[in-house]
C-alpha atoms as a PDB file:
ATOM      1  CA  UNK A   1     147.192 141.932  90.709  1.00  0.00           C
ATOM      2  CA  UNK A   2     145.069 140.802  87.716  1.00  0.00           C
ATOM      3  CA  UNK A   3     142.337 142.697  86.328  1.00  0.00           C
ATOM      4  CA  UNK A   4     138.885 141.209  85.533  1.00  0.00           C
ATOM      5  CA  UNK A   5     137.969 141.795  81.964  1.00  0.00           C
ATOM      6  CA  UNK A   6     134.549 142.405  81.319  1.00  0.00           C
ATOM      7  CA  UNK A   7     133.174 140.770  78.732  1.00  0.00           C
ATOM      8  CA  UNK A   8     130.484 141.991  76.190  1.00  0.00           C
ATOM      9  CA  UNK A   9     127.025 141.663  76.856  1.00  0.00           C
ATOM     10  CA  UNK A  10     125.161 139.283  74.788  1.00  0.00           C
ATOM     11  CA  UNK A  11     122.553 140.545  72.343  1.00  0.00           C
ATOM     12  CA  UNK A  12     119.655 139.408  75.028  1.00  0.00           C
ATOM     13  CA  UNK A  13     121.139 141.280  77.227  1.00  0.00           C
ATOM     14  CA  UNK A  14     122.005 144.276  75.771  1.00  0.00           C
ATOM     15  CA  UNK A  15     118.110 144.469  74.935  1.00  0.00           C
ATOM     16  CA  UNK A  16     117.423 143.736  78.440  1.00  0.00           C
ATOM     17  CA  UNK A  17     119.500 146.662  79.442  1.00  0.00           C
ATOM     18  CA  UNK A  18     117.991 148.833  76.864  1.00  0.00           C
ATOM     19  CA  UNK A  19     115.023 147.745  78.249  1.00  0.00           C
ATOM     20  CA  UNK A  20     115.400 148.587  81.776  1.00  0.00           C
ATOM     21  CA  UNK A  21     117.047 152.278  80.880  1.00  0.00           C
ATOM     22  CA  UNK A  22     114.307 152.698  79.357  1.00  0.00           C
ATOM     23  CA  UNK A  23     111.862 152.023  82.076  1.00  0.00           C
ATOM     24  CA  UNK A  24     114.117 153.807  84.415  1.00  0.00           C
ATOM     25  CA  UNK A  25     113.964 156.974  82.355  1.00  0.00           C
ATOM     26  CA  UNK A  26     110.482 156.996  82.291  1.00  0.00           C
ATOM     27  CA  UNK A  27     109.943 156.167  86.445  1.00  0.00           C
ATOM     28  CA  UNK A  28     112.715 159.083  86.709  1.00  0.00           C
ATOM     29  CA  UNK A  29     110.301 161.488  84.235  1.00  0.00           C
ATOM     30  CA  UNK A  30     106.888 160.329  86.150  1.00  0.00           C
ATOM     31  CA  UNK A  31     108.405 161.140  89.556  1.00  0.00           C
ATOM     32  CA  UNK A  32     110.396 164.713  88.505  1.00  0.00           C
ATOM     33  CA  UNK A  33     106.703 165.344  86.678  1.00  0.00           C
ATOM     34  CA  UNK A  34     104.744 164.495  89.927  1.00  0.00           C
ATOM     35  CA  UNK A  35     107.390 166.684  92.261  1.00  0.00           C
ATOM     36  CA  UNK A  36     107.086 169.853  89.691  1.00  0.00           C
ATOM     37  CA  UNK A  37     102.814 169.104  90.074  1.00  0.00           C
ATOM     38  CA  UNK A  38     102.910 169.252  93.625  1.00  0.00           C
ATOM     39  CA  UNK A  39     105.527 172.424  94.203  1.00  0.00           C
ATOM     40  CA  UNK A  40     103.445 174.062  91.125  1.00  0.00           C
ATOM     41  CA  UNK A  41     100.401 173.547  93.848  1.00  0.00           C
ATOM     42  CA  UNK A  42     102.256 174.498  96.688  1.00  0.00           C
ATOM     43  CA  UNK A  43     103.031 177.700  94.888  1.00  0.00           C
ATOM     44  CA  UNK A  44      99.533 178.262  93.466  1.00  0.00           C
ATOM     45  CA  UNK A  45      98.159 178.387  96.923  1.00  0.00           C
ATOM     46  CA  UNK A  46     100.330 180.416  98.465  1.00  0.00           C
ATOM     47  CA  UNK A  47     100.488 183.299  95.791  1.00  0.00           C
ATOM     48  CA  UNK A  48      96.721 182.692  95.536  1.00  0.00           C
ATOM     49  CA  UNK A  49      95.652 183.613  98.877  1.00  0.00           C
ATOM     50  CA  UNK A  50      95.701 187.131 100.010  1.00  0.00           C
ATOM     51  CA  UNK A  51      98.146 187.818 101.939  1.00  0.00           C
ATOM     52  CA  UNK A  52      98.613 187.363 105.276  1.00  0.00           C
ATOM     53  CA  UNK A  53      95.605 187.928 107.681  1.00  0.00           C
ATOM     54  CA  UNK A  54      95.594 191.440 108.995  1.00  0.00           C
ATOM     55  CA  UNK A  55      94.743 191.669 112.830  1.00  0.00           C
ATOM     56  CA  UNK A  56      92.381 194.350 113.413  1.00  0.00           C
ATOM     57  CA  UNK A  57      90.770 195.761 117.114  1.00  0.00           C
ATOM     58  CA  UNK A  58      87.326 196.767 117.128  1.00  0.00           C
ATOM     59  CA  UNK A  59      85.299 197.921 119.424  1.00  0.00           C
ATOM     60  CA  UNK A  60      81.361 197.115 119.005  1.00  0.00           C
ATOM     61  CA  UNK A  61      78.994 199.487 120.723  1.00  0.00           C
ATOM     62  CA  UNK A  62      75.770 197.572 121.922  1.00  0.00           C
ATOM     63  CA  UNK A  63      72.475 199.510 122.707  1.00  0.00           C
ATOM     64  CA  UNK A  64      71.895 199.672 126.378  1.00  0.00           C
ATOM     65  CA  UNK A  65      70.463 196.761 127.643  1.00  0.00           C
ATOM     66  CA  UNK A  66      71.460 194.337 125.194  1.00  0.00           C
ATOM     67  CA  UNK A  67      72.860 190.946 125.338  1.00  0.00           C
ATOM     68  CA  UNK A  68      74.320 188.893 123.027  1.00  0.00           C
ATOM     69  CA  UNK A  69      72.416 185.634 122.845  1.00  0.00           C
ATOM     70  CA  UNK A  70      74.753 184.086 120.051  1.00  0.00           C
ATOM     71  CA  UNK A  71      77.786 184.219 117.892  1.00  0.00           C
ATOM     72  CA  UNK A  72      78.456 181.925 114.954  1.00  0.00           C
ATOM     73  CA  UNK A  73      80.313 182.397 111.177  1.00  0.00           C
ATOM     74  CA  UNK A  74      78.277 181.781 107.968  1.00  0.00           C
ATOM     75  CA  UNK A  75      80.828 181.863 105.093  1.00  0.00           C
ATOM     76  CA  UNK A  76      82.569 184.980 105.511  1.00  0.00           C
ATOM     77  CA  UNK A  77      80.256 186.793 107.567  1.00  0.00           C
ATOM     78  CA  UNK A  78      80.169 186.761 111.318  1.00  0.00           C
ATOM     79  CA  UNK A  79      77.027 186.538 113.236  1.00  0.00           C
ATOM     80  CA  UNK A  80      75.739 187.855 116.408  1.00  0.00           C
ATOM     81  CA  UNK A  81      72.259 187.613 117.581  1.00  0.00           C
ATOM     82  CA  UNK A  82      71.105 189.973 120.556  1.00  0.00           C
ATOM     83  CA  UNK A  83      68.316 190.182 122.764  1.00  0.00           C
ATOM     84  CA  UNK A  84      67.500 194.215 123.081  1.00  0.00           C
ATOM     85  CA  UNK A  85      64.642 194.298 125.389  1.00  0.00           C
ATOM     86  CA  UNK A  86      62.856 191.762 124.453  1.00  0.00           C
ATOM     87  CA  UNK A  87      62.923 192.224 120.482  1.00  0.00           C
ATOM     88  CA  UNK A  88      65.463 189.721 118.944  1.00  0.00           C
ATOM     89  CA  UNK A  89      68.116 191.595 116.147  1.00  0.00           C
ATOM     90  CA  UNK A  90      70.561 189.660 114.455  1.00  0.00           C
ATOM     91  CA  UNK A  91      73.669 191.675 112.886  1.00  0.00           C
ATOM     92  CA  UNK A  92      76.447 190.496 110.368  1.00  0.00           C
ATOM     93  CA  UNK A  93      79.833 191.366 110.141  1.00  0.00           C
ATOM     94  CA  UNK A  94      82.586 190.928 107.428  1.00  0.00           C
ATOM     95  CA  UNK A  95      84.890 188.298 108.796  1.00  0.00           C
ATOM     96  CA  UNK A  96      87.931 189.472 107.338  1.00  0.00           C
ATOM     97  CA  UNK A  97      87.288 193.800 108.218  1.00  0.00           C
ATOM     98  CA  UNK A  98      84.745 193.427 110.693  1.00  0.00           C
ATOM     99  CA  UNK A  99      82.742 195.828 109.117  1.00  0.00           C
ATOM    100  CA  UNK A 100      78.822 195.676 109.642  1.00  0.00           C
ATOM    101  CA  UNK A 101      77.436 194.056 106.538  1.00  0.00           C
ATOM    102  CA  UNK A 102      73.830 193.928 107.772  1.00  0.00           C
ATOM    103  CA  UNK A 103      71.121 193.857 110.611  1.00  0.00           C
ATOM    104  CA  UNK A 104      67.976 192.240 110.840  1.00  0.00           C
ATOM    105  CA  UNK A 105      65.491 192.908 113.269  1.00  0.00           C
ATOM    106  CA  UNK A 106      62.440 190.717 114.694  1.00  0.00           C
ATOM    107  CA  UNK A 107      59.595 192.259 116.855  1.00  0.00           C
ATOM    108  CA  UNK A 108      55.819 190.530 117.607  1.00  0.00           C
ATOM    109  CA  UNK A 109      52.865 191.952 115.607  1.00  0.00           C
ATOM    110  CA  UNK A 110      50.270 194.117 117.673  1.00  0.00           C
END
């Protein structure tokens, strides 16, 4: 069996390969510098947020005779708008607790 020898590259091409190590080594940096970006972002939004989302129960007591006319989220604050009677109150929870944050009432003048 006879071997193939393989002969040296010419001086073109020996710049040519230069040439295209070089432009390999720099795709290779670009893409390892675009994966480390993106699992540096991955990273930065998990160990951002805080923590996972607690489930809580909680029991709202309504005055007698209301009813809830409405329900809708503003930021982090839930809404609820109720009809009491007649007189139209609108009362704001913390999403996250569902604490009361704040109630706002609306009656006719005299």
């Amino acid at each position: 069996m006879t071997e193939t020898a393989i002969p040296e590259p010419t001086p073109e091409q020996a710049v040519l390969f230069a040439r295209v190590r070089r432009m390999m080594l720099i795709a290779g940096l670009t893409t390892a510098l675009a994966i480390a970006a993106v699992l540096i972002a991955i990273g930065y939004r998990l160990f951002r947020s805080e923590g996972s989302l607690v489930t809580t129960d909680t029991t709202a007591t309504l005055p007698r005779g209301a009813r809830i006319v409405s329900t809708g989220v503003a930021g982090d604050r839930l809404v609820v708008t109720l009809d009491i009677g007649g007189i139209t109150e609108i009362r704001t929870f913390d999403a996250k607790t569902l604490r009361p944050a704040g109630k706002l009432r609306f009656v006719n003048e005299p």
